[in-house]
C-alpha atoms as a PDB file:
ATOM      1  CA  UNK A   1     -11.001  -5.030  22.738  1.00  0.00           C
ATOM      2  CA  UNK A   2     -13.195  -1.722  22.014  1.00  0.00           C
ATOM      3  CA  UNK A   3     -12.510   1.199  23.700  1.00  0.00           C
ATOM      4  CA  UNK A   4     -16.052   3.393  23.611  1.00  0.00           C
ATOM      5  CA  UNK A   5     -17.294   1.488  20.550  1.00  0.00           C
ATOM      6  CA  UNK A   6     -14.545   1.905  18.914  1.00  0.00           C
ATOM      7  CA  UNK A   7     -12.424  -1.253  18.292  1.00  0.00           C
ATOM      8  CA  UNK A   8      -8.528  -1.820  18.287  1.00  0.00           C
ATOM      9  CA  UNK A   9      -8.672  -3.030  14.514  1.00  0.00           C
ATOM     10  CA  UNK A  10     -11.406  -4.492  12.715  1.00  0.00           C
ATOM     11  CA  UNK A  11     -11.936  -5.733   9.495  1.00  0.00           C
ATOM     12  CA  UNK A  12     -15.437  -5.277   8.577  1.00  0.00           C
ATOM     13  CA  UNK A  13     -16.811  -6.935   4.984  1.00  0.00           C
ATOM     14  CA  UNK A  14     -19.567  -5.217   3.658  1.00  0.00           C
ATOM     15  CA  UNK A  15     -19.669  -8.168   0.139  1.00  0.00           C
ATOM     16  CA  UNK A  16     -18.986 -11.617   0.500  1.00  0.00           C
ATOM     17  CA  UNK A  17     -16.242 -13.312  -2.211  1.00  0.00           C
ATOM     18  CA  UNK A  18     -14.851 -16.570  -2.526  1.00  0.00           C
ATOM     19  CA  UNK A  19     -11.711 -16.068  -2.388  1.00  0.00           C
ATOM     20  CA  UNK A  20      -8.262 -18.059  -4.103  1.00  0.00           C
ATOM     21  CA  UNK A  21      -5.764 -17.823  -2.430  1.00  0.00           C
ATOM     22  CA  UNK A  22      -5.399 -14.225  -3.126  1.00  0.00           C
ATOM     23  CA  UNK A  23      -2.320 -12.221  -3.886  1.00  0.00           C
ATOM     24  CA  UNK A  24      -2.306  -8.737  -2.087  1.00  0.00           C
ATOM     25  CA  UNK A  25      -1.466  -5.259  -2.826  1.00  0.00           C
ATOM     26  CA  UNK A  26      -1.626  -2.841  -0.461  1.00  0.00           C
ATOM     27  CA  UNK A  27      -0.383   0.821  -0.354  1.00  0.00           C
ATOM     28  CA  UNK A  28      -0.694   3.390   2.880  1.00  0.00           C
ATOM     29  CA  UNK A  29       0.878   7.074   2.790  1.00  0.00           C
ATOM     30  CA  UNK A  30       4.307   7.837   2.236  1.00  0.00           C
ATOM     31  CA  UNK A  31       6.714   9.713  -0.030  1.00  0.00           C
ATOM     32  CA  UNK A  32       5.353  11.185  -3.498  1.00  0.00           C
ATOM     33  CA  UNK A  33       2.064   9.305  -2.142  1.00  0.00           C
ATOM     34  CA  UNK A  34       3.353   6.497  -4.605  1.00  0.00           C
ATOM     35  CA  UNK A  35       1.801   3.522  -2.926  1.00  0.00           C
ATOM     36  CA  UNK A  36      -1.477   4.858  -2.442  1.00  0.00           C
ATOM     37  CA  UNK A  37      -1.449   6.302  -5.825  1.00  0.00           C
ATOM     38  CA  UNK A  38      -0.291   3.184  -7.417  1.00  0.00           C
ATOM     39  CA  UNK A  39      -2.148   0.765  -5.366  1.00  0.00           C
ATOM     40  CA  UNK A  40      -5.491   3.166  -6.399  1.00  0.00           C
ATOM     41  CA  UNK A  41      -4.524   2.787 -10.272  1.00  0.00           C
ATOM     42  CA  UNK A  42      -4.255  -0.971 -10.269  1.00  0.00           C
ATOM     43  CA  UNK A  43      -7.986  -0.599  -8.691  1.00  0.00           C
ATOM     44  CA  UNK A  44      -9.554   1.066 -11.155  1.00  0.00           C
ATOM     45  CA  UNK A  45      -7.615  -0.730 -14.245  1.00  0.00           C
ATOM     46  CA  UNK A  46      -8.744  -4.531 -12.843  1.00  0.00           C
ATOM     47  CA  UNK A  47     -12.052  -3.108 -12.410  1.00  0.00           C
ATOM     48  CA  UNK A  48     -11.539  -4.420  -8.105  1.00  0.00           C
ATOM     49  CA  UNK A  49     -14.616  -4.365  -6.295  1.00  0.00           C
ATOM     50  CA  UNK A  50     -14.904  -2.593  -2.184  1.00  0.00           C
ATOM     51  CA  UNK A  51     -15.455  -5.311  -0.366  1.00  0.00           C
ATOM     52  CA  UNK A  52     -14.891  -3.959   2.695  1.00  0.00           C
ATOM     53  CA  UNK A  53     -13.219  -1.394   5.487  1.00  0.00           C
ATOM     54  CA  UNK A  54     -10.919  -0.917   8.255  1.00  0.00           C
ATOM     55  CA  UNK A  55     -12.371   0.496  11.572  1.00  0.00           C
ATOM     56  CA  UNK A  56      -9.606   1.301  14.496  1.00  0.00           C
ATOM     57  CA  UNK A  57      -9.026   3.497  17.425  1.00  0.00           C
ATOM     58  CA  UNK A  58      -5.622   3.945  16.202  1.00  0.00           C
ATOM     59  CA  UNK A  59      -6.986   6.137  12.813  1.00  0.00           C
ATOM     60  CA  UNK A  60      -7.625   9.500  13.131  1.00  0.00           C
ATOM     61  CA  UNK A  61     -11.214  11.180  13.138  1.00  0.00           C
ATOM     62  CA  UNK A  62     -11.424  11.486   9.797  1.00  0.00           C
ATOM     63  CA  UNK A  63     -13.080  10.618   6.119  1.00  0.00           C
ATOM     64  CA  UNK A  64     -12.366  11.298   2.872  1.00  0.00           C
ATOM     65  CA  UNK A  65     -14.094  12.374  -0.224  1.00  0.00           C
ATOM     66  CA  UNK A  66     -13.706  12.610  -3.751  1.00  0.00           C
ATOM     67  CA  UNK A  67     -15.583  14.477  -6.122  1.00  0.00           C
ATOM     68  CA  UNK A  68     -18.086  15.240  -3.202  1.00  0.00           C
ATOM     69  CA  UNK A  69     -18.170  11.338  -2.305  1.00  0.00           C
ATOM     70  CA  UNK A  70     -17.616  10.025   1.078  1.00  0.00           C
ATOM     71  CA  UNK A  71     -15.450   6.888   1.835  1.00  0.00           C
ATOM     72  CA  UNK A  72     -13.381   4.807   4.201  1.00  0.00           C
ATOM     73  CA  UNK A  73     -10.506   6.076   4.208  1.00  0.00           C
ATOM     74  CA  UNK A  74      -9.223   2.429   4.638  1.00  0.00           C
ATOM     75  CA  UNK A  75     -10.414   0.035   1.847  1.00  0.00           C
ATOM     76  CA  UNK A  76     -10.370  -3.451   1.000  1.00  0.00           C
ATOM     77  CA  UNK A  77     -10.793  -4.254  -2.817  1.00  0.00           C
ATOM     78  CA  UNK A  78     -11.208  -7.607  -4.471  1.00  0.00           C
ATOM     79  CA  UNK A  79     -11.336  -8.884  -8.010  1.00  0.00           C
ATOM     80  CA  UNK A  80     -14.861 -11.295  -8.939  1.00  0.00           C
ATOM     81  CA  UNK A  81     -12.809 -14.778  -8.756  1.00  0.00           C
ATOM     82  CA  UNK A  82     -11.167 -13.569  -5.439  1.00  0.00           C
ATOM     83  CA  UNK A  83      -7.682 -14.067  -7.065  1.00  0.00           C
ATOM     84  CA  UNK A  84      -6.545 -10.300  -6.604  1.00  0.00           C
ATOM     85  CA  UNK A  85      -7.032  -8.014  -2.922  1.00  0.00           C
ATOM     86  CA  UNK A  86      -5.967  -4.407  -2.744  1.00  0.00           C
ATOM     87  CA  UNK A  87      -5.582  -3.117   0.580  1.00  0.00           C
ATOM     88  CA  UNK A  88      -5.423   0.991   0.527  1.00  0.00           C
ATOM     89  CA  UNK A  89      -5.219   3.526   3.053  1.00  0.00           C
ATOM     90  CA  UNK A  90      -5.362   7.044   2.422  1.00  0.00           C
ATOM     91  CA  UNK A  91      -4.519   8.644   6.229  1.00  0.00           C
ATOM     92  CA  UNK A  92      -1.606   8.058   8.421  1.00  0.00           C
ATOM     93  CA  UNK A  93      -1.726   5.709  10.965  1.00  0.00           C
ATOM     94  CA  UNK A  94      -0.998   6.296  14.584  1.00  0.00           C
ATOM     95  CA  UNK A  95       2.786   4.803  15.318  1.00  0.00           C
ATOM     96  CA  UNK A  96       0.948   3.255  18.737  1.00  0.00           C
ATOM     97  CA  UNK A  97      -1.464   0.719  16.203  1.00  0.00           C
ATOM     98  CA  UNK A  98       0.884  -0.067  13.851  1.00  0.00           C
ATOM     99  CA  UNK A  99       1.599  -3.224  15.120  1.00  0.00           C
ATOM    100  CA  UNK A 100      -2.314  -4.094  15.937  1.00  0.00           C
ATOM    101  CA  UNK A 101      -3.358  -3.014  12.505  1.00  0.00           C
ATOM    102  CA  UNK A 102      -0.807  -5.022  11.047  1.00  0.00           C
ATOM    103  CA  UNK A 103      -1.810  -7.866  12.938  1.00  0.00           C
ATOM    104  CA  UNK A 104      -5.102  -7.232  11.831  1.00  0.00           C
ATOM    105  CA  UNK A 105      -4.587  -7.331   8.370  1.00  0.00           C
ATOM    106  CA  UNK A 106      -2.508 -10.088   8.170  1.00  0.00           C
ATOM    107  CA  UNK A 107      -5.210 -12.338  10.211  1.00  0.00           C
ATOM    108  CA  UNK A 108      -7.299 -11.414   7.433  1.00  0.00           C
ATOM    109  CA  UNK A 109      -5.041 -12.322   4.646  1.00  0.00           C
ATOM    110  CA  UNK A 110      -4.368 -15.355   6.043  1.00  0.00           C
ATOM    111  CA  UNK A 111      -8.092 -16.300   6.562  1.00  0.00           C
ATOM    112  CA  UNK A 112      -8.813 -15.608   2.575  1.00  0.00           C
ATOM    113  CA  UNK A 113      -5.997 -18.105   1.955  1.00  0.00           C
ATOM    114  CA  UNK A 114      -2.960 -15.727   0.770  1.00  0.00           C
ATOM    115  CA  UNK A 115       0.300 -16.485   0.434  1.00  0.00           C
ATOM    116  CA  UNK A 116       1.764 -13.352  -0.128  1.00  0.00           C
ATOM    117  CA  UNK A 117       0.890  -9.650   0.261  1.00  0.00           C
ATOM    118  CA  UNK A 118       3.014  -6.777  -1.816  1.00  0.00           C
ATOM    119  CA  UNK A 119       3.265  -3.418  -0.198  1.00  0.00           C
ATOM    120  CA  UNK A 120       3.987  -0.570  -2.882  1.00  0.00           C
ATOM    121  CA  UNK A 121       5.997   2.704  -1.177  1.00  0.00           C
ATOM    122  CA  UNK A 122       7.869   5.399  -1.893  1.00  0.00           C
ATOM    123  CA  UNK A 123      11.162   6.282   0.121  1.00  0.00           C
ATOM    124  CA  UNK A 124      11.874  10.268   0.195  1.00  0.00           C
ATOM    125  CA  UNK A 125      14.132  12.093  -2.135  1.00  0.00           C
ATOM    126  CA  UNK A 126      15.041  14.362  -4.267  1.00  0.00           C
ATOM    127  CA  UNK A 127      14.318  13.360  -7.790  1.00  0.00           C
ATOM    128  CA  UNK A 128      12.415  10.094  -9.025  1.00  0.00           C
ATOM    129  CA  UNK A 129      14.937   7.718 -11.155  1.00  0.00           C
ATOM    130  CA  UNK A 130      12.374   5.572 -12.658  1.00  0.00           C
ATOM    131  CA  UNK A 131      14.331   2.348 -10.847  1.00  0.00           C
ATOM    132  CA  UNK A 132      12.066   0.134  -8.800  1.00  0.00           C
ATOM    133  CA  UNK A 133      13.680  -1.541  -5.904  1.00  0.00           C
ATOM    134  CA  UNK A 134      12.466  -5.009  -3.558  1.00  0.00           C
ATOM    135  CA  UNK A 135      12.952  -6.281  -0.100  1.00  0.00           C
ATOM    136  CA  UNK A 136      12.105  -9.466   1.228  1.00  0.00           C
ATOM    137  CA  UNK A 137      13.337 -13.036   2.207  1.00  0.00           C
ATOM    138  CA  UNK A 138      16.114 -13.897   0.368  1.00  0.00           C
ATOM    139  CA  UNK A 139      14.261 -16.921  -1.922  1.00  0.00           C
ATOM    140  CA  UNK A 140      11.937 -13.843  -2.717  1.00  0.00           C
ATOM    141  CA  UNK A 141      14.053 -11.698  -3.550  1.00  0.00           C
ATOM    142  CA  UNK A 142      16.144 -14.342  -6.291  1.00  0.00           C
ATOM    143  CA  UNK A 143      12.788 -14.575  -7.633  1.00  0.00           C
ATOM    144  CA  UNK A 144      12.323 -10.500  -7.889  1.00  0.00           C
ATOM    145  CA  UNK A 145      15.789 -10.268  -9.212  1.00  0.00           C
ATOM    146  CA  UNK A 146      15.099 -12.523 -12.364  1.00  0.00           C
ATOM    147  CA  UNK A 147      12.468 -10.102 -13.293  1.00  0.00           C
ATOM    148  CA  UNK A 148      15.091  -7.464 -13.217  1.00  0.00           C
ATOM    149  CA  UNK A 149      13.928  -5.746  -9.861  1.00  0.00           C
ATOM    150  CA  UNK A 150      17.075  -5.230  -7.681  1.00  0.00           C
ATOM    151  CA  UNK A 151      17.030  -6.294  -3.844  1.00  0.00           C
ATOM    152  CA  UNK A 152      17.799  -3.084  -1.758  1.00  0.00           C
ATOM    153  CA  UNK A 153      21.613  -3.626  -0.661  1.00  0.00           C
ATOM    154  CA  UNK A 154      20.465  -2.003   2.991  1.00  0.00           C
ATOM    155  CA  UNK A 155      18.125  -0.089   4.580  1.00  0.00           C
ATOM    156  CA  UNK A 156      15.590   0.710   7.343  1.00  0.00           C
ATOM    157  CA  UNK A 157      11.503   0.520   6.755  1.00  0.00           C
ATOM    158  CA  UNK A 158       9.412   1.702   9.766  1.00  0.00           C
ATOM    159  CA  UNK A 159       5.633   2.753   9.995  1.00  0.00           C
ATOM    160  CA  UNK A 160       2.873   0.221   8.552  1.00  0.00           C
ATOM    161  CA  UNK A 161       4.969  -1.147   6.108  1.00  0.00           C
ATOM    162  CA  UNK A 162       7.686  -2.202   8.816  1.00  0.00           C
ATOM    163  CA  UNK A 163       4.663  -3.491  11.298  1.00  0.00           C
ATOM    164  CA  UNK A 164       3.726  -5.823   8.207  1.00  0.00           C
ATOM    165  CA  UNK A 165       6.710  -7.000   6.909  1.00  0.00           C
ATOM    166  CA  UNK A 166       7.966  -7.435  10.393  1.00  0.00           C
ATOM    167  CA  UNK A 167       4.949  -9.826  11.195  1.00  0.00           C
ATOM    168  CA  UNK A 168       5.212 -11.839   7.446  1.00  0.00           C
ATOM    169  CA  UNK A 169       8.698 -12.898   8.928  1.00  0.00           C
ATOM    170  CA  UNK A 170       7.170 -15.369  12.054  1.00  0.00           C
ATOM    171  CA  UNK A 171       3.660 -16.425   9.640  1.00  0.00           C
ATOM    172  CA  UNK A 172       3.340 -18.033   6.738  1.00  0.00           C
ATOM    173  CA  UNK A 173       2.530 -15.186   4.824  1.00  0.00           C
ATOM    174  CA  UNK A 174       5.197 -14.066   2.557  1.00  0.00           C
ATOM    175  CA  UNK A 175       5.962 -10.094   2.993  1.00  0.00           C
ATOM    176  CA  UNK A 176       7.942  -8.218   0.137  1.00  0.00           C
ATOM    177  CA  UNK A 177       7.611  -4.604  -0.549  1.00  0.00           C
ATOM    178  CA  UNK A 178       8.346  -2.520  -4.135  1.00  0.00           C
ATOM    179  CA  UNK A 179      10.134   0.502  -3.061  1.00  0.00           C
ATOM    180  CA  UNK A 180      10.884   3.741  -5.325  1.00  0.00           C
ATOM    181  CA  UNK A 181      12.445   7.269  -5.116  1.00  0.00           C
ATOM    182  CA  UNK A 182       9.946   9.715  -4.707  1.00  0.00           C
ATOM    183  CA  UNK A 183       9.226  12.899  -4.503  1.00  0.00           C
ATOM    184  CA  UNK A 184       9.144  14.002  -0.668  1.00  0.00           C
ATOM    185  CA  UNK A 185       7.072  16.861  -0.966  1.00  0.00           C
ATOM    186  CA  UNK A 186       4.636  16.593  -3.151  1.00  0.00           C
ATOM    187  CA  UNK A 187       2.715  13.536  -4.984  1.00  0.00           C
ATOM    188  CA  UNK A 188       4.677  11.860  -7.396  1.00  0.00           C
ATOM    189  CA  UNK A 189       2.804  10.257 -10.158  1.00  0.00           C
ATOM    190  CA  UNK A 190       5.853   9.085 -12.132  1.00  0.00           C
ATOM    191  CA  UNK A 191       7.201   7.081  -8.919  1.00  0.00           C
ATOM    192  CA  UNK A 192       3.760   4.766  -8.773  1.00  0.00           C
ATOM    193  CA  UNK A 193       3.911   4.216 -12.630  1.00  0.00           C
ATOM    194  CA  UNK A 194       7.215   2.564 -11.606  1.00  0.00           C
ATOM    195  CA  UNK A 195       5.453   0.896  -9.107  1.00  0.00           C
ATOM    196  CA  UNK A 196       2.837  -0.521 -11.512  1.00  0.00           C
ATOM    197  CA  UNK A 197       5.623  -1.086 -14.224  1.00  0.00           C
ATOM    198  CA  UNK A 198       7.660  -3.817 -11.233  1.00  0.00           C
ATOM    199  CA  UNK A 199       4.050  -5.319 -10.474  1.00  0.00           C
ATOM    200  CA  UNK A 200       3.752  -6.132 -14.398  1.00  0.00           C
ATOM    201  CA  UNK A 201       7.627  -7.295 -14.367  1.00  0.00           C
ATOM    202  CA  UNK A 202       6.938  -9.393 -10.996  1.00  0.00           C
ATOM    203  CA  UNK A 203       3.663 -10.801 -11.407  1.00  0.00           C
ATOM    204  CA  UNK A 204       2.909 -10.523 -15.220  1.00  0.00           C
ATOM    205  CA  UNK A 205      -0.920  -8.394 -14.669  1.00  0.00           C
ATOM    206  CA  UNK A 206      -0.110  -6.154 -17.628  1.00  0.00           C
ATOM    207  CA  UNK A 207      -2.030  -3.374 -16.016  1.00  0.00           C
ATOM    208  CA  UNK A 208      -1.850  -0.290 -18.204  1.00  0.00           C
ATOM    209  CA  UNK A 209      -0.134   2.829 -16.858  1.00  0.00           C
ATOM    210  CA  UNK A 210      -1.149   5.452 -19.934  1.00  0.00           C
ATOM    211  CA  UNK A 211      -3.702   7.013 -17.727  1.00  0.00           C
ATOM    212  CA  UNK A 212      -1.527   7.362 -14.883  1.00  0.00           C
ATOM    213  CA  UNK A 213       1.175   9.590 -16.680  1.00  0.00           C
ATOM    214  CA  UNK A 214      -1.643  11.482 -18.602  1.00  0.00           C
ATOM    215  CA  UNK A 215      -2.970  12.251 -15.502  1.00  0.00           C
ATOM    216  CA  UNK A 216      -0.173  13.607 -13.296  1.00  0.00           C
ATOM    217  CA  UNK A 217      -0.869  17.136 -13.457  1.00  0.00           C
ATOM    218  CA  UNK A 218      -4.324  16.623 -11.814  1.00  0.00           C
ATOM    219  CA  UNK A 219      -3.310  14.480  -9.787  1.00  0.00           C
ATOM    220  CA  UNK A 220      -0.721  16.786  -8.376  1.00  0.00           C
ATOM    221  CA  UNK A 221      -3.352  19.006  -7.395  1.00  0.00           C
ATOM    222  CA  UNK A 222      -6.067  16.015  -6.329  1.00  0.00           C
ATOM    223  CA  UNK A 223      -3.689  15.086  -3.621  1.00  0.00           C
ATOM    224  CA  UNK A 224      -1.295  17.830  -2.544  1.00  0.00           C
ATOM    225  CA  UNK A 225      -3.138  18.702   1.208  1.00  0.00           C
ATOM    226  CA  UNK A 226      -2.537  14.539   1.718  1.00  0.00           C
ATOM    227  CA  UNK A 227       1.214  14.906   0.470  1.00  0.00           C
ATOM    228  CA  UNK A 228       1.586  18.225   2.901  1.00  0.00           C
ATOM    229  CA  UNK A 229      -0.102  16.172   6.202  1.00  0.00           C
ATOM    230  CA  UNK A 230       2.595  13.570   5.094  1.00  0.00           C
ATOM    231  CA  UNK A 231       5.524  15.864   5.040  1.00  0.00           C
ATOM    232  CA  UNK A 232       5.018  17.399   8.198  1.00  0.00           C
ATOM    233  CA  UNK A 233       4.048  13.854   9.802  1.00  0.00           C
ATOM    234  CA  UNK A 234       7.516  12.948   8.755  1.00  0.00           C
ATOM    235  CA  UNK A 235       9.096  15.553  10.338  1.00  0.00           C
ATOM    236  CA  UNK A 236       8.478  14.302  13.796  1.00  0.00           C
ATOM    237  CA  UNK A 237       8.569  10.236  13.094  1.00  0.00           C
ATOM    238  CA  UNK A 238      11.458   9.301  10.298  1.00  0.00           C
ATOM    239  CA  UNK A 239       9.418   7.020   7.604  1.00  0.00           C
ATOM    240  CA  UNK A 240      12.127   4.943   5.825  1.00  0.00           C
ATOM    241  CA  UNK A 241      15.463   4.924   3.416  1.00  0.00           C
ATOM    242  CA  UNK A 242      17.453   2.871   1.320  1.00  0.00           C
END
């Protein structure tokens, strides 16, 4: 369905790979900024490709840019042999799409042949411990647990992240997400270097995080007016917690 032009959710791919049954990562706004910031460093160390972009009448007007370049402000990234997506979003989503965005996205992944999609987040707090949490099915989790990564005892995840993992439970998509401590107010480089540090532990990528912590302090500044539209976003609609 469009509504003037504009669809509900659409995937639109803009290079053509062949994919293998892909594993995905995907990060969307949320505390410290960790997933998006995480899910952005494991694009640019595996050297992922933009394949293509999400258009929906549940985003906001808006673009973003980076060193005076314009983008999507909601990628899709593949590796060359289609082993590796990255799904990353860099506004916040309308609470009224979640669940047709989600939808969206999983079609997708299912189409390309995945079996599994990660979402990496950030829960709000204080301080940043440097622990890396899961939750998922419970076969998932063993398997997350014998890498050291502890299933979260209890808790409550809403928002994109909720619509997704929500969906994974009636497909046959598995849904797991890599939750941290993170900074609520501003972006929180430390908590997606944990973040990349449980995606080496889970899935053995050995992506190197050396840029990430060197980085911080610009980063800090890079993203702040993101991290503030966050903050007051979550004033009105409660993200998540552990």
């Amino acid at each position: 369905m469009q509504h003037n032009g504009f669809p509900e959710a659409q995937i639109y791919e803009t290079e053509k790979v062949k994919f293998k049954n892909p594993i995905i990562f995907a990060g969307f706004v949320g505390a410290g900024l960790s997933g998006t910031l995480s899910v952005s460093h494991i694009i640019n160390e595996l050297g992922l490709k933009e394949i293509g972009f999400m258009r929906s009448i549940h985003l906001p007007p808006s673009t973003v840019f980076m060193q005076g370049m314009l983008r999507h402000p909601f990628r899709f990234y593949a590796n060359k042999d289609g082993s590796i997506c990255a799904i990353i979003c860099e506004i916040i989503i309308s609470k009224n799409g979640v669940y047709t965005i989600a939808s969206s996205i999983l079609d997708w992944a299912e189409k390309k042949g995945s079996n599994e999609i990660i979402i990496l987040d950030g829960v709000a707090s204080s301080k940043h411990d440097n622990k890396a949490f899961c939750a998922a099915e419970v076969d998932l989790c063993r398997v997350m647990e014998n890498t050291g990564i502890k299933m979260v005892p209890q808790g409550f995840i809403t928002g994109i992240a909720g619509g997704i993992l929500n969906e994974c439970l009636i497909r046959k998509i598995r849904g797991v997400t890599l939750l941290v401590k993170a900074n609520e107010n501003q972006p929180d480089p430390m908590a997606a270097v944990t973040l990349v540090e449980a995606v080496n532990k889970a899935y053995g990528i050995g992506i190197d995080t050396e840029k990430l912590k060197k980085g911080k302090k610009q980063i800090g500044l890079d993203f702040q007016e993101l991290s503030d539209k966050y903050t007051e976003h979550k004033k009105v609609d409660s993200h998540m917690y552990m």
